[in-house]
Protein backbone atom coordinates (compact mmCIF):
# COMPACT_ATOMS: atom_id res chain seq x y z
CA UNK A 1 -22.55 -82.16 -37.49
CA UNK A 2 -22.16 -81.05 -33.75
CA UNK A 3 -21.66 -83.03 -31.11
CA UNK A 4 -22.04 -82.09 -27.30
CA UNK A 5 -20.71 -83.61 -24.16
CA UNK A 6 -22.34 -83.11 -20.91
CA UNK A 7 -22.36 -84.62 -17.45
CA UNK A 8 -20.97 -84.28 -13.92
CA UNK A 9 -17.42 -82.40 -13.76
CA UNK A 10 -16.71 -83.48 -10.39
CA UNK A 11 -16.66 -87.35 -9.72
CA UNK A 12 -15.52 -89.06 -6.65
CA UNK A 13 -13.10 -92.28 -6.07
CA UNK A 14 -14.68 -95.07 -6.76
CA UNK A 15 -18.13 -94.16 -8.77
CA UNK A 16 -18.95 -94.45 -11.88
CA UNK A 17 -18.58 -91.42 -14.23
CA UNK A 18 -21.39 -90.80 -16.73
CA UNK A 19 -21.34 -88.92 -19.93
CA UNK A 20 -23.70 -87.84 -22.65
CA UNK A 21 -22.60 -86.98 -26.34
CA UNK A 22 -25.74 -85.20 -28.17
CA UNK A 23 -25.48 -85.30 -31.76
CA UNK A 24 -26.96 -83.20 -34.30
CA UNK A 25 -26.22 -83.10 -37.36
CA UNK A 26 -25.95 -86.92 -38.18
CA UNK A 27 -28.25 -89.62 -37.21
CA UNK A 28 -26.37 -91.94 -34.21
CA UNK A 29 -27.35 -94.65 -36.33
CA UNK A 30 -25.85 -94.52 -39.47
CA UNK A 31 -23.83 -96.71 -41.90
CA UNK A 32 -20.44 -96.63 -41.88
CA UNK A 33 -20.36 -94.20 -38.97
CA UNK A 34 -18.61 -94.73 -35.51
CA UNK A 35 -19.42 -92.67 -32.58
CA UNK A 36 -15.83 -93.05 -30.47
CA UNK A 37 -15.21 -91.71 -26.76
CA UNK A 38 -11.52 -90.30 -26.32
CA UNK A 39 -10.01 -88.55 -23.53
CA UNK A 40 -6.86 -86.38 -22.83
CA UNK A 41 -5.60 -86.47 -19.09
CA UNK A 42 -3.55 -83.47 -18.20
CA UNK A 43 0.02 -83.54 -19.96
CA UNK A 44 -0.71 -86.81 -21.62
CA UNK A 45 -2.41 -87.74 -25.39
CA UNK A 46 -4.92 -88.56 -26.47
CA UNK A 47 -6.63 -91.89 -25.41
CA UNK A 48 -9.03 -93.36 -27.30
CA UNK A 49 -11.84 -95.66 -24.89
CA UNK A 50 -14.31 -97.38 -27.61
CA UNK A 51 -16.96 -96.53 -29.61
CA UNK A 52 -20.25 -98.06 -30.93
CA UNK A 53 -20.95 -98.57 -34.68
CA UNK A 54 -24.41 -98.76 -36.31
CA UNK A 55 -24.35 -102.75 -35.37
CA UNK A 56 -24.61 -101.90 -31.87
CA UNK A 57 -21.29 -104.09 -30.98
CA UNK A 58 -19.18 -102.06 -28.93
CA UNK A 59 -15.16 -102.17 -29.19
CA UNK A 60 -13.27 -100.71 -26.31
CA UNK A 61 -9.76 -100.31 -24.88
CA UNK A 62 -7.73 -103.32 -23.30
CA UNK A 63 -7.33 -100.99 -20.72
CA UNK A 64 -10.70 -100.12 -19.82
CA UNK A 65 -13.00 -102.75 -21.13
CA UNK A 66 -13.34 -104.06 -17.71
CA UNK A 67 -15.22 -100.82 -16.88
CA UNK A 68 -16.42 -99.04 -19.63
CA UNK A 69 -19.77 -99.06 -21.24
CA UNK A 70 -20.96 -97.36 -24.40
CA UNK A 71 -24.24 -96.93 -25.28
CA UNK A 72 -26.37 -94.88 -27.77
CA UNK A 73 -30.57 -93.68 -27.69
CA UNK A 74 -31.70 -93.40 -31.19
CA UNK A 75 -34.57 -91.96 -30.02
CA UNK A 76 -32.73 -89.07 -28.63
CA UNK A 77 -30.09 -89.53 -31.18
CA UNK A 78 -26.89 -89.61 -28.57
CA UNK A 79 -24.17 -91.67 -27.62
CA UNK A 80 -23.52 -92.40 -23.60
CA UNK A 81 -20.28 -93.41 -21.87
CA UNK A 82 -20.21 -95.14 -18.11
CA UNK A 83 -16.89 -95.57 -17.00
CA UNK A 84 -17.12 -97.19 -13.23
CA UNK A 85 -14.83 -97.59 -10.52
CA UNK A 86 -12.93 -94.48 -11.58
CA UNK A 87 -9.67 -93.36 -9.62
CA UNK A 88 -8.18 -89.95 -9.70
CA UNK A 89 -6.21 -90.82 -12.93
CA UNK A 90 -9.63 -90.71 -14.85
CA UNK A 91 -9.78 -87.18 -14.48
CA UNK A 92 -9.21 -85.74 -17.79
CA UNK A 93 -11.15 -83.70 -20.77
CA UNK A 94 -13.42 -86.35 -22.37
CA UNK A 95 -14.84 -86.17 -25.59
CA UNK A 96 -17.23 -87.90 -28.14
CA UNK A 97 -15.91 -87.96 -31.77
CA UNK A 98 -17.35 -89.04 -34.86
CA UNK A 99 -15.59 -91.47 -37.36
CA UNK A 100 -15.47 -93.08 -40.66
CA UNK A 101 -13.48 -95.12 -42.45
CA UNK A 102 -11.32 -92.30 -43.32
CA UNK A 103 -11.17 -91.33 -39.59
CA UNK A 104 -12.29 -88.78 -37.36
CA UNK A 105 -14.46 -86.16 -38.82
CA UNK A 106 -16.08 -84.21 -36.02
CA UNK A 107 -15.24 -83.56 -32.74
CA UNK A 108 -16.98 -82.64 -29.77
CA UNK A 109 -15.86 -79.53 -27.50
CA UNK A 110 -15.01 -81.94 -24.74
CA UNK A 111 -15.87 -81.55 -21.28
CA UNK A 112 -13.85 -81.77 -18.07
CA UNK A 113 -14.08 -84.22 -15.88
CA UNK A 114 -12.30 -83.98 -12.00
CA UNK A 115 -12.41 -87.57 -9.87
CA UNK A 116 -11.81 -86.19 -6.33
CA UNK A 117 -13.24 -86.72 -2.62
């Protein structure tokens, strides 16, 4: 399986970041599978955001289910991630992950992502 963020790496205050996890691999809809988004700001751990099971319901973070939005095309078989109203503490390596119920079995290579005028 191989996953692969891409999007903007530059971001400014107050828009909303967008990101696009491409899987291959592993069909984005698949039982038993959950396609996560996590992201590591500099000097700090891992955060996880949400992720989107083969339901369709999506569970995100207290902390940023007020502006986060995950999506997937199973047409194009990848996973999306809008985060809006972003401030300069978004800025951080984000990455899409792949999970079971034994946890995280794939990662993707991450990609950075700087919120700054």
């Amino acid at each position: 399986v191989q996953l692969l963020e891409s999007g903007p790496g530059l971001v400014k205050p107050s828009q909303t970041l967008s990101l696009t996890c491409t899987v291959s691999g592993a069909s984005v809809a698949t039982a038993g599978v959950f396609w996560s988004w996590i992201r590591q700001a500099p000097g700090k751990g891992l955060e996880w955001m949400g992720y989107i099971p083969l339901s369709g319901n999506t569970y995100y973070s207290p902390s940023l289910k007020s502006r986060t939005t995950i999506s997937r095309d199973t047409s194009k078989n990848l996973i999306t991630l809008r985060l809006s109203s972003v401030t300069p503490e978004a800025t951080a390596v984000y990455y899409c992950a792949k999970s079971t119920y034994s946890g995280v079995d794939s990662w993707g290579q991450g990609t950075q992502v700087t919120v700054s005028s």
